[in-house]
C-alpha atoms as a PDB file:
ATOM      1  CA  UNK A   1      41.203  93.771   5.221  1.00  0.00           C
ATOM      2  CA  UNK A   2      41.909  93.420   8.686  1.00  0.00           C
ATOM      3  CA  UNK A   3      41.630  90.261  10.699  1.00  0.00           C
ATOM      4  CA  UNK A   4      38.080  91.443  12.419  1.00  0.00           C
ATOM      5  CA  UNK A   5      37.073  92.631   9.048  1.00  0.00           C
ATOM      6  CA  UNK A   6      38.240  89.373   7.223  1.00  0.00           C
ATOM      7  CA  UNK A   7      36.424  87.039   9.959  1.00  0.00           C
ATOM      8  CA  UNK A   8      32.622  89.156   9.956  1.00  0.00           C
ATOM      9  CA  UNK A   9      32.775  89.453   6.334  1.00  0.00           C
ATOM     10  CA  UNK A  10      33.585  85.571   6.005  1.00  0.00           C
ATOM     11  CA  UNK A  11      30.580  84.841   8.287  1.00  0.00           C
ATOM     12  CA  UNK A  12      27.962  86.676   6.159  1.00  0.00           C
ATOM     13  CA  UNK A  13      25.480  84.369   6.380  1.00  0.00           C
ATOM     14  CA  UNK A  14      25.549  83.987  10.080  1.00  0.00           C
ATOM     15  CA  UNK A  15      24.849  88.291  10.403  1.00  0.00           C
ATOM     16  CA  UNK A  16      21.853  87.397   7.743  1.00  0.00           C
ATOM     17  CA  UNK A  17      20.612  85.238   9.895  1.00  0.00           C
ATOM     18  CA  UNK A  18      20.966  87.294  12.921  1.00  0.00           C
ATOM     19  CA  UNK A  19      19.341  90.101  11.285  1.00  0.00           C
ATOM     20  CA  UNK A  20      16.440  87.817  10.209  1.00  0.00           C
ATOM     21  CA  UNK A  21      16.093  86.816  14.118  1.00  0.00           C
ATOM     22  CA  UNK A  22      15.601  90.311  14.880  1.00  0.00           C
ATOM     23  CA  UNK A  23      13.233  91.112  12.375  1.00  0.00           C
ATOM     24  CA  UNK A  24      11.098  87.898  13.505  1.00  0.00           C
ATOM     25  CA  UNK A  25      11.235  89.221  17.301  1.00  0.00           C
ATOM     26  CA  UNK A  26      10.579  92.670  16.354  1.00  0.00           C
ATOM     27  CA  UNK A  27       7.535  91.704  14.794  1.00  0.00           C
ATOM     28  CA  UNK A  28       6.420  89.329  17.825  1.00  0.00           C
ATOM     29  CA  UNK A  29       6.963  92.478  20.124  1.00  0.00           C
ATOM     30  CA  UNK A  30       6.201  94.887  18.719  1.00  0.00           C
ATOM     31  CA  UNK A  31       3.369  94.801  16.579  1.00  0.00           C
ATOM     32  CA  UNK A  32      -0.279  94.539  17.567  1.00  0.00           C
ATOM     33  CA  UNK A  33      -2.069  92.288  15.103  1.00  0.00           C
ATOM     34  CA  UNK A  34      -1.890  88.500  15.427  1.00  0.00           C
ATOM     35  CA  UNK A  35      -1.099  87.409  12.042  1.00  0.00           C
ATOM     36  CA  UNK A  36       1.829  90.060  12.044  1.00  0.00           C
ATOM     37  CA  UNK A  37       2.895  88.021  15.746  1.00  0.00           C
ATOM     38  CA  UNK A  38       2.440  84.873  13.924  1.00  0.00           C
ATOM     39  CA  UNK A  39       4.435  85.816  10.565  1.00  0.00           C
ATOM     40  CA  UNK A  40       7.620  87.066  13.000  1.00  0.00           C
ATOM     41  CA  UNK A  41       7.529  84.096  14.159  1.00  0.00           C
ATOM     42  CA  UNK A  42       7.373  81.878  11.505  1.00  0.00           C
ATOM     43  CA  UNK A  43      10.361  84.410  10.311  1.00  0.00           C
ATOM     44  CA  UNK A  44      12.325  83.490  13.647  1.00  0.00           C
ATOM     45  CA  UNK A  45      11.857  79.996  13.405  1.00  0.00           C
ATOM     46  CA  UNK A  46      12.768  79.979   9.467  1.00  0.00           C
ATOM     47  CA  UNK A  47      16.390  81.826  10.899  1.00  0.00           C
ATOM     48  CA  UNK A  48      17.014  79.059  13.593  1.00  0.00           C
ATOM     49  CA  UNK A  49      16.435  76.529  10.791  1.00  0.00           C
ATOM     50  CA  UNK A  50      19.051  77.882   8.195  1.00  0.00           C
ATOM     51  CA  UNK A  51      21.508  79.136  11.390  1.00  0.00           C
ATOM     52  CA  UNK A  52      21.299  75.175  12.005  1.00  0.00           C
ATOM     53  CA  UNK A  53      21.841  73.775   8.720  1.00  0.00           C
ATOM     54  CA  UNK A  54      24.756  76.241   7.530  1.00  0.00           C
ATOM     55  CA  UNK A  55      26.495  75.221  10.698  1.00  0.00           C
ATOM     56  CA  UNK A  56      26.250  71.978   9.868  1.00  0.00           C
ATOM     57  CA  UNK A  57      27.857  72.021   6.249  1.00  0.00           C
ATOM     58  CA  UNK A  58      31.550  71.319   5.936  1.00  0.00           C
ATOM     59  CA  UNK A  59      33.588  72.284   2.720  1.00  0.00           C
ATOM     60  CA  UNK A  60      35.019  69.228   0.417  1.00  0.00           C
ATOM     61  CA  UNK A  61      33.127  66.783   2.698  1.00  0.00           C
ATOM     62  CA  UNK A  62      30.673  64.251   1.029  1.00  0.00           C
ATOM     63  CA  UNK A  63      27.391  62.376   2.309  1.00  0.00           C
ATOM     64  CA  UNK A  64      28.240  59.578   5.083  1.00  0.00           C
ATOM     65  CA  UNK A  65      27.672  56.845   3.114  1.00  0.00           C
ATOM     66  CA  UNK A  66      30.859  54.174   3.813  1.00  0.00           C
ATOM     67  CA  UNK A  67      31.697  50.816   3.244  1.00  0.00           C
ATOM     68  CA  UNK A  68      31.269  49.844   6.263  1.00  0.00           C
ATOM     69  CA  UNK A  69      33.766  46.650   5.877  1.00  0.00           C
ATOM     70  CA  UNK A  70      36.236  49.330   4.661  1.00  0.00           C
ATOM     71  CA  UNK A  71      34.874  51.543   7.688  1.00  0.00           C
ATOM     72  CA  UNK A  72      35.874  49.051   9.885  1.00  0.00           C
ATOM     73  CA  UNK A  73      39.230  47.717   8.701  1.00  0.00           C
ATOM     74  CA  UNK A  74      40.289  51.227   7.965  1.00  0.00           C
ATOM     75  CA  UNK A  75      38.357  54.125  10.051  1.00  0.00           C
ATOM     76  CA  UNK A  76      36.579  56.447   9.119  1.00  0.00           C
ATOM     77  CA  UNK A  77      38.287  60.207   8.335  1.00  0.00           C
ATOM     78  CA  UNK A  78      35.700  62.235  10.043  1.00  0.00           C
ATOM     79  CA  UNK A  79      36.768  65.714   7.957  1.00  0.00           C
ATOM     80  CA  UNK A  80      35.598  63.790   5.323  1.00  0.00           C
ATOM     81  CA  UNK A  81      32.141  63.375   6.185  1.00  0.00           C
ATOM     82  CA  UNK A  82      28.901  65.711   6.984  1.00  0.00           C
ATOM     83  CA  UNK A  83      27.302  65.269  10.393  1.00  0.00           C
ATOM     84  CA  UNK A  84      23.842  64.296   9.083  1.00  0.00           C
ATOM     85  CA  UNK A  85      21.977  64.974  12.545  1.00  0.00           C
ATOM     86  CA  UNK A  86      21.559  68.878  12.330  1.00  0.00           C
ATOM     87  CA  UNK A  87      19.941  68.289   9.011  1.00  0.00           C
ATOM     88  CA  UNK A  88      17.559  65.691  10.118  1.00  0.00           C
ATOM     89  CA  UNK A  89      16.964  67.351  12.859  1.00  0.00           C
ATOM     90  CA  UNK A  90      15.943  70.726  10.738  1.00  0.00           C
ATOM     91  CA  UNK A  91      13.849  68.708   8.646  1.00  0.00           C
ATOM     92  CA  UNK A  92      11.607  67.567  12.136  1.00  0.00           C
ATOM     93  CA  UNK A  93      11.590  71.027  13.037  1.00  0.00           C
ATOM     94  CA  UNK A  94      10.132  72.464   9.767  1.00  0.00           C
ATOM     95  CA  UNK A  95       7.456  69.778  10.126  1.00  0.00           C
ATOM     96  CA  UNK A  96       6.827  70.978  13.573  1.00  0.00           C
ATOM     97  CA  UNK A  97       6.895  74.562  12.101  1.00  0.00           C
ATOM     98  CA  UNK A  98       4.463  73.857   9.485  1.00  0.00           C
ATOM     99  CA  UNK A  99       2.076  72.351  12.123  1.00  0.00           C
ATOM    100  CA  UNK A 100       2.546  75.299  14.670  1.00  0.00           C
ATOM    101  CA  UNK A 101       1.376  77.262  11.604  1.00  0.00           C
ATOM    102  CA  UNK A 102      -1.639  75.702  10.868  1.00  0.00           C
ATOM    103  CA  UNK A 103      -2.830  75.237  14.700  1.00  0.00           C
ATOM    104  CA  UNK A 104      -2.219  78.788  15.072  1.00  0.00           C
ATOM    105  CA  UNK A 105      -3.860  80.073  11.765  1.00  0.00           C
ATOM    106  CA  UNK A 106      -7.016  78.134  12.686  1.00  0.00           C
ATOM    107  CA  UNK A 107      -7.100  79.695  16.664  1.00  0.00           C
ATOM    108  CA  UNK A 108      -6.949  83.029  14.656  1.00  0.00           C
ATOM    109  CA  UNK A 109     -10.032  82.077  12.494  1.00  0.00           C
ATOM    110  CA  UNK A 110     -11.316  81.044  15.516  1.00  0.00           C
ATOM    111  CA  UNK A 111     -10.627  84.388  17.402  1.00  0.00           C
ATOM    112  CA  UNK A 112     -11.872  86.767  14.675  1.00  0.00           C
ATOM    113  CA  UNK A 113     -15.207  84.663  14.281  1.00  0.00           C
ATOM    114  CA  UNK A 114     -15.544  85.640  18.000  1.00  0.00           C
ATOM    115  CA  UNK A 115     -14.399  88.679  18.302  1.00  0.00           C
ATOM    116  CA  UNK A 116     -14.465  89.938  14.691  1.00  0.00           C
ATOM    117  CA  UNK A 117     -10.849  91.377  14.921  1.00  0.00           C
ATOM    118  CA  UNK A 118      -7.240  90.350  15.540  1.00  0.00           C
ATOM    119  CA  UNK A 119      -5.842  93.376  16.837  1.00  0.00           C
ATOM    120  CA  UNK A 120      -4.441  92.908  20.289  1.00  0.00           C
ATOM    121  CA  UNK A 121      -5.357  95.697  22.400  1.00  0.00           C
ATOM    122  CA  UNK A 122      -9.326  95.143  20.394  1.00  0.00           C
ATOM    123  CA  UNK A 123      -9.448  91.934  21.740  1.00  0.00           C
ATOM    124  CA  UNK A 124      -8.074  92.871  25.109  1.00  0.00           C
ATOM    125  CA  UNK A 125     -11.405  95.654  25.879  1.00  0.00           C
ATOM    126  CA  UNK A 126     -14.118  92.923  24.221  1.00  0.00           C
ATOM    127  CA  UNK A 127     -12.753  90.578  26.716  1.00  0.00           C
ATOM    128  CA  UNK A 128     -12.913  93.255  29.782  1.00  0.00           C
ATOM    129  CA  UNK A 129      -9.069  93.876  30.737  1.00  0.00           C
END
């Protein structure tokens, strides 16, 4: 393989991602019925989380627990541990998904009990635009 070749096929899962962001804005544009809106973007936000977490994993590195007296007589070897904080921070922002979700899902009910449908352009003539 050649060195372009070599370097997209080693980043795989960083295409899959991408491709996953696309599929999750396709379906916020482009389609018409709120759920579908809602599901892309639950899809979008589920391909920032794992674009975050994979860049935040290191090969042959282990959790950064030290010894924190041998931390401070000897250092620590930074290629030796995983940054913790794009994790964490993942884990706040699935929370915050998961919320989203819910708020959302119950504006929906909300919407169809008033207008009886969640197609976009349906709502759009009930409401006189």
């Amino acid at each position: 393989m050649t060195g372009l070749t070599a370097e997209i096929v080693a980043k795989y899962n960083y295409w899959l991602y991408v491709i996953l962001m696309m599929v999750g804005l396709y379906a916020m544009i482009g389609k018409k019925n709120l759920v579908k809106k809602l599901l892309g973007m639950n899809i979008f936000q589920t391909a920032i989380i794992l674009l975050y977490v994979s860049s935040g994993v290191k090969r042959g590195a282990g959790i950064p627990i030290v010894d924190k007296y041998k931390a401070l007589a000897q250092g620590v070897d930074p290629t030796l541990v995983v940054n913790p904080l794009p994790h964490v921070l993942m884990l706040t922002a699935i929370v915050v998904s998961v919320s989203v979700t819910g708020v959302a899902l119950a504006v929906l009910l909300r919407i169809y009990r008033e207008y009886g449908t969640l197609e976009e352009d349906e709502i759009l003539e009930k409401i006189g635009k």
